[in-house]
N, C-alpha and C. Protein backbone atom coordinates (compact mmCIF):
# COMPACT_ATOMS: atom_id res chain seq x y z
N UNK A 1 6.55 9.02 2.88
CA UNK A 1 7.83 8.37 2.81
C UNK A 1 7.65 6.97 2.20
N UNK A 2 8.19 6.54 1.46
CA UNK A 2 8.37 5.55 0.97
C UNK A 2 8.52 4.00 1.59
N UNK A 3 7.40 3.16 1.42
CA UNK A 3 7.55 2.70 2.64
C UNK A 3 8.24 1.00 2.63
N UNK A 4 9.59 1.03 1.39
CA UNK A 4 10.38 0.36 0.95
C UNK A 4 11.72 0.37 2.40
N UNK A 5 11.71 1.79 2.46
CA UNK A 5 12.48 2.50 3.91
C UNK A 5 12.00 1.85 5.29
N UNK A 6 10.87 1.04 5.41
CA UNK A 6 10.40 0.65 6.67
C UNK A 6 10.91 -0.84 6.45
N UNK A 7 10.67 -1.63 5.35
CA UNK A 7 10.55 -3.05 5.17
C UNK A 7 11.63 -3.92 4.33
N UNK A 8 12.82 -3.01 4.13
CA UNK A 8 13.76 -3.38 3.83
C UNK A 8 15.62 -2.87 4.71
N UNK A 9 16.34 -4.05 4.63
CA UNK A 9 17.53 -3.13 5.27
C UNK A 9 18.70 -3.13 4.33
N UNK A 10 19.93 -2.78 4.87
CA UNK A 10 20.80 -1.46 3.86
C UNK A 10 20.98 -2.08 2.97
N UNK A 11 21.02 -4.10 2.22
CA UNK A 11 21.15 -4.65 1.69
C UNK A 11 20.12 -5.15 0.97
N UNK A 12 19.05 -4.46 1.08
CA UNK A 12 17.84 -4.73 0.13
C UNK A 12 17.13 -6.46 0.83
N UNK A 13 16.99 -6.53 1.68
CA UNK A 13 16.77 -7.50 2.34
C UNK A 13 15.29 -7.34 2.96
N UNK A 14 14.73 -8.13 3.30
CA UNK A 14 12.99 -8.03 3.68
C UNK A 14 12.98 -8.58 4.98
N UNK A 15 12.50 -7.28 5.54
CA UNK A 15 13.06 -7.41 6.99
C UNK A 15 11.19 -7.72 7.77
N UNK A 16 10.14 -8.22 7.05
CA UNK A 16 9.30 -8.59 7.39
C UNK A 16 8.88 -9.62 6.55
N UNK A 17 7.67 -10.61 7.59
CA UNK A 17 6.96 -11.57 7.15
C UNK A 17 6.38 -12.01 6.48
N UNK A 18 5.42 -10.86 6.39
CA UNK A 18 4.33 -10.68 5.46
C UNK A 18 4.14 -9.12 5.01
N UNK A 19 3.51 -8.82 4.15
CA UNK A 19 3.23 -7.82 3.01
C UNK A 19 1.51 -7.61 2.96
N UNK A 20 1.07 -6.65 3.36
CA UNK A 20 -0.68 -6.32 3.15
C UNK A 20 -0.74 -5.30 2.42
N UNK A 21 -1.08 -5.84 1.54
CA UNK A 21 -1.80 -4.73 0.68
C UNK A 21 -2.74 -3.85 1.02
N UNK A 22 -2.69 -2.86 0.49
CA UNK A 22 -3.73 -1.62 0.86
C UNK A 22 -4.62 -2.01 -0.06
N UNK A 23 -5.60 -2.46 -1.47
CA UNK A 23 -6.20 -3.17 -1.92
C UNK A 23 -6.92 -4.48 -0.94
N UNK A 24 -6.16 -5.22 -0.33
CA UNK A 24 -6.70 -6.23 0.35
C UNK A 24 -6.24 -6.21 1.52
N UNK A 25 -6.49 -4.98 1.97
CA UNK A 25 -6.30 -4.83 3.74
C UNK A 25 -7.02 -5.59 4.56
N UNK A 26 -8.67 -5.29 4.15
CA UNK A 26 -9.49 -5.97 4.79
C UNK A 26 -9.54 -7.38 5.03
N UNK A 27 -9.51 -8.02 4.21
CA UNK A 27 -8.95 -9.57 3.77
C UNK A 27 -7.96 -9.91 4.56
N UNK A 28 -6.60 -9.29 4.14
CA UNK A 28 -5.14 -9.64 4.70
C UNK A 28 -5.00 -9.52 6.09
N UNK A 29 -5.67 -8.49 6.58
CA UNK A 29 -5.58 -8.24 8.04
C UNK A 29 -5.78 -9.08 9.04
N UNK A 30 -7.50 -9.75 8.13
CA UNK A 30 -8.02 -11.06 9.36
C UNK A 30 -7.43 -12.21 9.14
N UNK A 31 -6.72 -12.34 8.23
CA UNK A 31 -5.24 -13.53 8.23
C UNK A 31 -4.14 -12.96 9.26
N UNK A 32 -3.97 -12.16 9.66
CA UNK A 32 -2.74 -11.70 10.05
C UNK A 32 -3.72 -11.79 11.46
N UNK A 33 -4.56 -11.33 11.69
CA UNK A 33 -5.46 -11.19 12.95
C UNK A 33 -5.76 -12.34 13.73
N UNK A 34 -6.23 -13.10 12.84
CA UNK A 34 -6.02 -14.55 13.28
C UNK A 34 -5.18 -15.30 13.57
N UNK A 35 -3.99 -15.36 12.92
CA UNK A 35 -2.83 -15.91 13.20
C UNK A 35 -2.34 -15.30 14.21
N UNK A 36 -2.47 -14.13 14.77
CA UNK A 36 -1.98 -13.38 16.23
C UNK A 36 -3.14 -13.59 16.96
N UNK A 37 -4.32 -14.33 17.11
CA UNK A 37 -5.56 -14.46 17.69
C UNK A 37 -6.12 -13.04 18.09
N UNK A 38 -5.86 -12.10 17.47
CA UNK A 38 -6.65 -10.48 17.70
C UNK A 38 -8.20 -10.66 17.69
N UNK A 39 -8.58 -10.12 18.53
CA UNK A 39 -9.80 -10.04 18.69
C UNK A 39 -10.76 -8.94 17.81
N UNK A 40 -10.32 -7.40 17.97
CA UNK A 40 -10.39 -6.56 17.41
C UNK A 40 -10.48 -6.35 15.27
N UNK A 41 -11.09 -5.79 15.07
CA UNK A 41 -10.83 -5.66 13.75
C UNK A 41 -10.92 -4.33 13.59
N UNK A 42 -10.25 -3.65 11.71
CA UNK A 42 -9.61 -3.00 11.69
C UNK A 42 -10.75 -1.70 11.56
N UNK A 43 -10.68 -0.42 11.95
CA UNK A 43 -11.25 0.75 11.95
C UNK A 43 -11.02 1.68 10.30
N UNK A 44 -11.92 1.69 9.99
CA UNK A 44 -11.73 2.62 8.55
C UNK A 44 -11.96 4.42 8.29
N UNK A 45 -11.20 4.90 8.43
CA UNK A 45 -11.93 6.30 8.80
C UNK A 45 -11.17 7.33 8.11
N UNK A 46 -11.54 8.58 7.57
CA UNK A 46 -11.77 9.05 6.06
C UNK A 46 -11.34 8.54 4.79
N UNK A 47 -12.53 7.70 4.97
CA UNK A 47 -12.23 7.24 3.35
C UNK A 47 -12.70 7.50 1.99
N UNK A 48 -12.39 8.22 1.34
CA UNK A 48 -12.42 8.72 0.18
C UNK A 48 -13.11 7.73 -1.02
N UNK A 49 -14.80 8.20 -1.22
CA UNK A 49 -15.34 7.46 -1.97
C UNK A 49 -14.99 8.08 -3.27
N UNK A 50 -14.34 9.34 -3.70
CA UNK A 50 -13.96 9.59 -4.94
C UNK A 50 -12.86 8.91 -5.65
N UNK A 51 -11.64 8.41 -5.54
CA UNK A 51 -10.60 7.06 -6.12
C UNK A 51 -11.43 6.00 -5.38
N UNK A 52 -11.86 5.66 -4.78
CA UNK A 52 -12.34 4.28 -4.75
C UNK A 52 -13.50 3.86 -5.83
N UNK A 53 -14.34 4.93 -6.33
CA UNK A 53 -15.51 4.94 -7.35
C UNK A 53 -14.78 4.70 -8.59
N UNK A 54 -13.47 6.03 -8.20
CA UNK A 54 -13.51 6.00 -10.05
C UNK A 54 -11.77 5.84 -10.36
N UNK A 55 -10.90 5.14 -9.42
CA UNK A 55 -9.96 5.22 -9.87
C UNK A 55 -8.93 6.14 -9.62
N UNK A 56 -7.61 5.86 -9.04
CA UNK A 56 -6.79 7.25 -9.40
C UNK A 56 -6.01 7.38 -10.71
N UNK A 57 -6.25 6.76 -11.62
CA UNK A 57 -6.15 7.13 -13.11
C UNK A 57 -7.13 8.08 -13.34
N UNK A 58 -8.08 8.38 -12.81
CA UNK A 58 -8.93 10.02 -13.56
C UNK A 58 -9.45 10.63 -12.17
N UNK A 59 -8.38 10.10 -11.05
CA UNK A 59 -8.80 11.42 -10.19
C UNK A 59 -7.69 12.24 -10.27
N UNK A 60 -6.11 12.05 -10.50
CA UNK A 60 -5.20 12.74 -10.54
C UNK A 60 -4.73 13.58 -11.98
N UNK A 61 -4.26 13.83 -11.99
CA UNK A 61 -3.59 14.87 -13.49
C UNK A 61 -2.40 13.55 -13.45
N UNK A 62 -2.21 14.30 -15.08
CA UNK A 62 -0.68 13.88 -15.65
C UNK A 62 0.39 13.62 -15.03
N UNK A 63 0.12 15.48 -14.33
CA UNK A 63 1.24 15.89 -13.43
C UNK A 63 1.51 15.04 -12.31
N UNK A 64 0.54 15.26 -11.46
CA UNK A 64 0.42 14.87 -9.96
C UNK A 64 0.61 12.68 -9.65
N UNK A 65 0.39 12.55 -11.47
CA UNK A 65 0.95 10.83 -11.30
C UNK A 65 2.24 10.77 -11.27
N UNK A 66 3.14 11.43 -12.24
CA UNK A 66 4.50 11.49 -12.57
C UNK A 66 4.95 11.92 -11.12
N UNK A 67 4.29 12.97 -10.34
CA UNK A 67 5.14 13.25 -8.77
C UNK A 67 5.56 11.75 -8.18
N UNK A 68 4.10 11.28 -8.01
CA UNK A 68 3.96 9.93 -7.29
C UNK A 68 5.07 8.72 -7.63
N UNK A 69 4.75 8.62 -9.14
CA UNK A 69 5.39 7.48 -9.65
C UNK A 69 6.57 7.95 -9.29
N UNK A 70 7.29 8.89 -9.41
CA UNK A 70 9.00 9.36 -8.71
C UNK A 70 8.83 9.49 -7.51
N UNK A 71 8.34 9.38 -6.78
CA UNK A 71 8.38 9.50 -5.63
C UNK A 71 8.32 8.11 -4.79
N UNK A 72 7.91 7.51 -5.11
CA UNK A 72 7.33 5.93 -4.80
C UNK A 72 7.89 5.04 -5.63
N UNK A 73 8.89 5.11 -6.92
CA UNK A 73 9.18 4.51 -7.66
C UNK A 73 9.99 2.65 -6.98
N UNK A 74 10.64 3.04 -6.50
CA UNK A 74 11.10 2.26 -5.40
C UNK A 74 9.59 0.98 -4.94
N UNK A 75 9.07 1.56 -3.42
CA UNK A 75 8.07 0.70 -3.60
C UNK A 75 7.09 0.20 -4.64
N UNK A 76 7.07 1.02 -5.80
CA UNK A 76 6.32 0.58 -7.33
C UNK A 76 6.69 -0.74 -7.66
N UNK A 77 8.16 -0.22 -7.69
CA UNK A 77 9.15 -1.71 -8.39
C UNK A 77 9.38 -2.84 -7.49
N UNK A 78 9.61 -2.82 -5.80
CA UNK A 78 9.55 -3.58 -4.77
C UNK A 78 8.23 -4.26 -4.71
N UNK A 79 7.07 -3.63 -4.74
CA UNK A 79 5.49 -4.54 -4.35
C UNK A 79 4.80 -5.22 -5.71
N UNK A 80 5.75 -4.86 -6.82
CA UNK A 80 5.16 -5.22 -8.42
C UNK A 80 3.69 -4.24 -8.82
N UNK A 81 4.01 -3.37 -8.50
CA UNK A 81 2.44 -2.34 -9.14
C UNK A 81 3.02 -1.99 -10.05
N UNK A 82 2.27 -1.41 -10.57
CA UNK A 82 1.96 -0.38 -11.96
C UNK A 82 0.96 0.34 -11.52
N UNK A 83 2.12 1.95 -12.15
CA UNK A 83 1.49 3.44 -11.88
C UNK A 83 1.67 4.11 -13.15
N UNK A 84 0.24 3.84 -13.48
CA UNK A 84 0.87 4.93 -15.20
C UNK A 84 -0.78 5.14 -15.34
């Protein structure tokens, strides 16, 4: 699900603080961790060394980007990525 649907309301409004990237989770988290004084840090578990090696520009097909990019188009255009 699109997760524009969690962090925005019916007026396109940003109904949270901050924004973590999945790119700089690790990073962003212990800012966010810290600032809530969390003790804990974050658990990583199946993580897929095949797109992290080589990219999901040549792990997916043609096809299976065009699903995504329509499917996600929304958060694409909301977080400023590029999916092509």
């Amino acid at each position: 699900m699109s997760q524009s649907k969690f962090i925005l309301d019916k007026n396109k409004n940003l109904l949270v603080n901050e924004i973590i990237r999945f790119e700089n989770l690790d990073s962003d988290f212990k800012k966010i961790a810290a600032k809530l004084r969390l003790k804990k840090g974050l658990p990583h578990a199946n993580k897929s060394k095949n797109i992290e090696e080589r990219g999901y520009q040549e792990v997916y097909c043609k096809e299976s980007k065009k699903i995504i990019a329509d499917l996600y188009a929304d958060d694409i255009e909301l977080l400023g990525y590029r999916f092509d």
